[in-house]
Each structure stands twice: as C-alpha cells, then as structure tokens.
C-alpha atoms as a PDB file:
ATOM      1  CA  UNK A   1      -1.053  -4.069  -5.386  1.00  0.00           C
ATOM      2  CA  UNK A   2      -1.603  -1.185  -2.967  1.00  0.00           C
ATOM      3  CA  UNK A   3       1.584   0.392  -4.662  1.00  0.00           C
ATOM      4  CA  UNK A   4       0.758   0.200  -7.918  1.00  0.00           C
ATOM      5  CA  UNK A   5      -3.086   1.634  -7.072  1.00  0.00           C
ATOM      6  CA  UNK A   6      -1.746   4.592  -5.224  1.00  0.00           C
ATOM      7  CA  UNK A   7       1.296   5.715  -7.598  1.00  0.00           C
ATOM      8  CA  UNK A   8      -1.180   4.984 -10.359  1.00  0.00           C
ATOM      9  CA  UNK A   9      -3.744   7.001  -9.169  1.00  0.00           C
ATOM     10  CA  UNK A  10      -2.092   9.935  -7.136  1.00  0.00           C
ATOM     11  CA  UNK A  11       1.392   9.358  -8.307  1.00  0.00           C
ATOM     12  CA  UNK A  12       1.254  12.805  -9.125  1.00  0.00           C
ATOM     13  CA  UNK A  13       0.992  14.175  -5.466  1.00  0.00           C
ATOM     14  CA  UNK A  14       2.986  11.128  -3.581  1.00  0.00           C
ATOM     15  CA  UNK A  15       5.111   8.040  -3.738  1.00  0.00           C
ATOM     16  CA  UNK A  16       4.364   4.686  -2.352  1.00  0.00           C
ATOM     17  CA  UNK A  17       6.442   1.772  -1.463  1.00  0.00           C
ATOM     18  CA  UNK A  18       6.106  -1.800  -0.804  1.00  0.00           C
ATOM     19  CA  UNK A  19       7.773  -3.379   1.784  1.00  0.00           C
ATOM     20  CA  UNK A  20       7.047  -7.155   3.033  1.00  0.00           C
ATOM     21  CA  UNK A  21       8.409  -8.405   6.634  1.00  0.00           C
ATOM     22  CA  UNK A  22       8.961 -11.671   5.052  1.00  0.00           C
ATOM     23  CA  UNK A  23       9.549 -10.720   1.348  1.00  0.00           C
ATOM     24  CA  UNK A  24      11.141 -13.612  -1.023  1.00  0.00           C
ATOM     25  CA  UNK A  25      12.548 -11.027  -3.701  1.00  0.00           C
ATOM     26  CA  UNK A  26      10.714 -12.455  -6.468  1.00  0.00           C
ATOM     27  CA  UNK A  27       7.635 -10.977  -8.645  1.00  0.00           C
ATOM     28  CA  UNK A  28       4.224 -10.406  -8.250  1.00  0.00           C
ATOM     29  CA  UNK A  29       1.854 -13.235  -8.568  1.00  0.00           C
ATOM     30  CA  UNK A  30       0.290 -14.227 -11.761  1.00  0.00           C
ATOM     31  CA  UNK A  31      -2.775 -13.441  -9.685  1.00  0.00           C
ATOM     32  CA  UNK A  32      -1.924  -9.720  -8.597  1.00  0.00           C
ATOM     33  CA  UNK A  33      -0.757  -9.360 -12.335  1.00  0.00           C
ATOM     34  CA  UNK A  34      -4.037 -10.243 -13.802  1.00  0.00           C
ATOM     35  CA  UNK A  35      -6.237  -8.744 -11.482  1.00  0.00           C
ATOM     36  CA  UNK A  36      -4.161  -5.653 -11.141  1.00  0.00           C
ATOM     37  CA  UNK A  37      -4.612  -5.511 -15.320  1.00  0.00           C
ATOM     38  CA  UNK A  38      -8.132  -6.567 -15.553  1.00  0.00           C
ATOM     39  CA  UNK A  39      -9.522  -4.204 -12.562  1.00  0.00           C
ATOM     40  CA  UNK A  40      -7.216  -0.941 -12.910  1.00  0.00           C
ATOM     41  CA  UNK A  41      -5.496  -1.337 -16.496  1.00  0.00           C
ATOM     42  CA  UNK A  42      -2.207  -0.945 -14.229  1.00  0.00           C
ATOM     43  CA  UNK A  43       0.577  -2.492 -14.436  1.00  0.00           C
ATOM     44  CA  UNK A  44       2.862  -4.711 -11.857  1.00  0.00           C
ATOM     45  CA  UNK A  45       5.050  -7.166 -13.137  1.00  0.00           C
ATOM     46  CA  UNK A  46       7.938  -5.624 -12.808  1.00  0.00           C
ATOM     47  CA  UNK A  47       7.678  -5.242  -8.699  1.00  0.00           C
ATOM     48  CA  UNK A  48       9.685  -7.325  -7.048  1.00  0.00           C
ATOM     49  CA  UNK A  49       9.260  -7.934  -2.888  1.00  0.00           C
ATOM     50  CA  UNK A  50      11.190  -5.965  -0.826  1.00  0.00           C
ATOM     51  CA  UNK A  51      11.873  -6.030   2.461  1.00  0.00           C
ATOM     52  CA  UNK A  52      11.210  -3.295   5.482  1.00  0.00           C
ATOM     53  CA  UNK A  53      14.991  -3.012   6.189  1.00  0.00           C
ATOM     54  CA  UNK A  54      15.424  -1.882   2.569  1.00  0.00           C
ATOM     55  CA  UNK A  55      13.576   1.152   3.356  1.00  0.00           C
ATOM     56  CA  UNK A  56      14.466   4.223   5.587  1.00  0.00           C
ATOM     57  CA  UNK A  57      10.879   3.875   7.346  1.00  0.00           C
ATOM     58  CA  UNK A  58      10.984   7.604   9.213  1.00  0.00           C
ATOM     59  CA  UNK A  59      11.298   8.946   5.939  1.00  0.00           C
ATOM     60  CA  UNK A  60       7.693   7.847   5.224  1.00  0.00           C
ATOM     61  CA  UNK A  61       4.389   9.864   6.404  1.00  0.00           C
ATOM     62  CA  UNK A  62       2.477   6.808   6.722  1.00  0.00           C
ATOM     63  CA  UNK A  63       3.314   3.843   6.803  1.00  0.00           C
ATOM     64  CA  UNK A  64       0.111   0.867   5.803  1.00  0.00           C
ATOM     65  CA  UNK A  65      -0.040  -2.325   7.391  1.00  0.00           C
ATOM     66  CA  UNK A  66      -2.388  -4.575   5.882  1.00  0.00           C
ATOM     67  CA  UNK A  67      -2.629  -6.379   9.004  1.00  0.00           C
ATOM     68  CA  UNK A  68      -2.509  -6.931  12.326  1.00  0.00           C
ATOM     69  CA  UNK A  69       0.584  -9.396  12.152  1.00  0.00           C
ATOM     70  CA  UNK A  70       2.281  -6.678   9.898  1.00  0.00           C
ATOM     71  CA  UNK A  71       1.724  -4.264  11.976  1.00  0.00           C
ATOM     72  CA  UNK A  72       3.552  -5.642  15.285  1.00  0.00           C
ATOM     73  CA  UNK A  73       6.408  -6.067  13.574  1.00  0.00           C
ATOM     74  CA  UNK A  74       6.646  -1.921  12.546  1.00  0.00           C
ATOM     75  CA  UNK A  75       9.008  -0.326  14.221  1.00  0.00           C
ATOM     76  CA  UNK A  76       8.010   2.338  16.531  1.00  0.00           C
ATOM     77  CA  UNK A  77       6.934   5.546  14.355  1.00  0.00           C
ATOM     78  CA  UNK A  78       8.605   8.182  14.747  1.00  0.00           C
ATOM     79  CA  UNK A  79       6.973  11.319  15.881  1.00  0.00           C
ATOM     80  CA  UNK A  80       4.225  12.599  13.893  1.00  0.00           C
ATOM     81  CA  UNK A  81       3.927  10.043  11.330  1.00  0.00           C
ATOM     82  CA  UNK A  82       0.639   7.708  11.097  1.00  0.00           C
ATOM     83  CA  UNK A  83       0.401   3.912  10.688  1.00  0.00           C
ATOM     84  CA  UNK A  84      -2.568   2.807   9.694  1.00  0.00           C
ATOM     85  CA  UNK A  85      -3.773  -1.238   9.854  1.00  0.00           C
ATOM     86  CA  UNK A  86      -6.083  -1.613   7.195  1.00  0.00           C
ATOM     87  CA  UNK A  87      -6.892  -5.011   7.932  1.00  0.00           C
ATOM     88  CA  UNK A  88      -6.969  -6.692   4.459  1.00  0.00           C
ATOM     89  CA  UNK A  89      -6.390 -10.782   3.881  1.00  0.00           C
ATOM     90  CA  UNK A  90      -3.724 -11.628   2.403  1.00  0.00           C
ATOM     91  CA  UNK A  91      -4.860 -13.328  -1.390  1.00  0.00           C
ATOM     92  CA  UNK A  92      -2.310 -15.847  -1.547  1.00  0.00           C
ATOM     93  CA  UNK A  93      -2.968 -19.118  -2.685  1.00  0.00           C
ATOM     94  CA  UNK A  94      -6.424 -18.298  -2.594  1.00  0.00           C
ATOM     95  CA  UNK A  95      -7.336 -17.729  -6.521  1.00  0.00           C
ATOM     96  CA  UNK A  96      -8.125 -14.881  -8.458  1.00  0.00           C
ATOM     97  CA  UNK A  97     -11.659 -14.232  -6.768  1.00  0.00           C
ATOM     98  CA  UNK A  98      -9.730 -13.303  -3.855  1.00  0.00           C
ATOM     99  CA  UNK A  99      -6.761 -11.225  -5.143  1.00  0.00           C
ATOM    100  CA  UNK A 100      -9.836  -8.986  -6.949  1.00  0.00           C
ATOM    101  CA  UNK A 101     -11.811  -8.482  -3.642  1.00  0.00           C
ATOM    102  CA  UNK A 102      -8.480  -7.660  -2.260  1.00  0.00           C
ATOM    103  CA  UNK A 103      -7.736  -5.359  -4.956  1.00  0.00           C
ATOM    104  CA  UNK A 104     -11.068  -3.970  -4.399  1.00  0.00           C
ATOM    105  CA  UNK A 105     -10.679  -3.101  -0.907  1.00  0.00           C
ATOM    106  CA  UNK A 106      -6.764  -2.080  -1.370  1.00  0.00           C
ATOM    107  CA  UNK A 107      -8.566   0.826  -3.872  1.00  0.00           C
ATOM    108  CA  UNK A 108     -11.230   2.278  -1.117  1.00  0.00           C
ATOM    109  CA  UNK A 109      -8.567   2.442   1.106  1.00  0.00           C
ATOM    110  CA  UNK A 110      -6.082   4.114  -0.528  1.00  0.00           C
ATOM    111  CA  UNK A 111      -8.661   6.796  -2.405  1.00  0.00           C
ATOM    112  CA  UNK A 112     -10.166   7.085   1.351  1.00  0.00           C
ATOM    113  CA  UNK A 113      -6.332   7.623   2.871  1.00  0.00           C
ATOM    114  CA  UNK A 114      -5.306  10.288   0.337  1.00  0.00           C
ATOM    115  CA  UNK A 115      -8.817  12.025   0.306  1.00  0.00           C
ATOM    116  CA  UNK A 116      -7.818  12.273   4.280  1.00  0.00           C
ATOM    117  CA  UNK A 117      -4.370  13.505   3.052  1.00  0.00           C
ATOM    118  CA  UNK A 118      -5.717  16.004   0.822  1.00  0.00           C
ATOM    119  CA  UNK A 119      -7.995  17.613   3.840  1.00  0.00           C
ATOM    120  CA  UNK A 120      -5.440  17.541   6.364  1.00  0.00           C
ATOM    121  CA  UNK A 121      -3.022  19.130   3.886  1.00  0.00           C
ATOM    122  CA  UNK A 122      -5.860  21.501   2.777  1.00  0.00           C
ATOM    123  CA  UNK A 123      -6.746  22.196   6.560  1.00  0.00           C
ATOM    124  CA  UNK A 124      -3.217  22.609   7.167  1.00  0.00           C
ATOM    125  CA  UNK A 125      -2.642  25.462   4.365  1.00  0.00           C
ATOM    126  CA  UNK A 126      -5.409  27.123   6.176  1.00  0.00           C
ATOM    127  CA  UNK A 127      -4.222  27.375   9.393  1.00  0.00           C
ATOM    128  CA  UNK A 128      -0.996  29.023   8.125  1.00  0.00           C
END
C-alpha cells in the first residue's frame, strides 16, 4: 500500500518500491485492493511481493520499515541514506477495518516523509 500511496501521490518527484523479507510472489490482498480503491481511488492489483534481494538497496535514499522485525533484518545502510521504522501493524488476516487504519497511517507517513524530503532538499538548494 505504502507504494502505491507514495508513487500516486508524489510519483512525480520520486519512485517507491516494495520489498517484503518474506514475500510469497503473489498479489495484493483483496483487502489492500479494496481499501487502497475505496480510500485513495488508487490502484494495486497488479503488485506482486517482492523480495529485498530483488532490489539494489544502496541505490535507495530511504529505505521504510514498517516495523521493528523488518527493520533488523535491513542490511546496514550505506552512508548517508536514512531508514526510517514507522512502526505500522501489519493488516493481515485482520479484515478490512484494519487494512483502512493501516492505509490511514501508511498516508500520514508518507505525506509527513516527503514534506521532510521537500525541506531538506529545499534547505539543501539553499546552502549551495
């Protein structure tokens, strides 16, 4: 969900990716797909779960854990690059009520992380 959110909504300015440490290759849930419609209008049921060694991880900025167990299985980050826990249950097998309050809280983070972005970039431009 958190890539659909952020290429949905900032797309235009950078690029997520999904990456699971246990990821079964298969499609969203009906769940994320609903929710993900009803909430945000946005589309996902064409993502499919990928795994982290799919990815070249130091090509990323950031990297987003969603939680703690994620998280300490990251490799080290390289230097200069940010990963940030959010902390966010995961909604499986726990209904629709809970993939929405995910959902909810996947949004505020992301629109919080690139507003961050945006002032570090814009601080960044003014320090040149």
């Amino acid at each position: 969900m958190a890539e659909g959110i952020l290429n949905a909504r900032y797309g235009d300015v950078a690029l997520a990716r999904s990456a699971g440490i246990n990821p079964d290759g298969g499609g969203a849930s009906g769940h994320a797909i609903e929710t993900m419609e009803k909430l945000y209008g946005i589309g996902i049921s064409a993502h499919r779960a990928r795994g982290l060694d799919q990815f070249d991880l130091g090509a990323f900025d950031v990297i987003v854990a969603m939680d703690g167990t994620v998280n300490a299985r990251l490799p080290e980050p390289r230097p200069g690059q940010n990963i940030e826990v959010w902390k966010i249950a995961d909604p499986s097998g726990k209904g629709g009520k809970a993939y929405e309050a995910a959902a909810r809280a996947i949004a505020k983070r992301v629109d919080a992380l690139m507003s961050t972005l945006s002032n570090d970039g814009a601080a960044a431009q003014a320090a040149r």
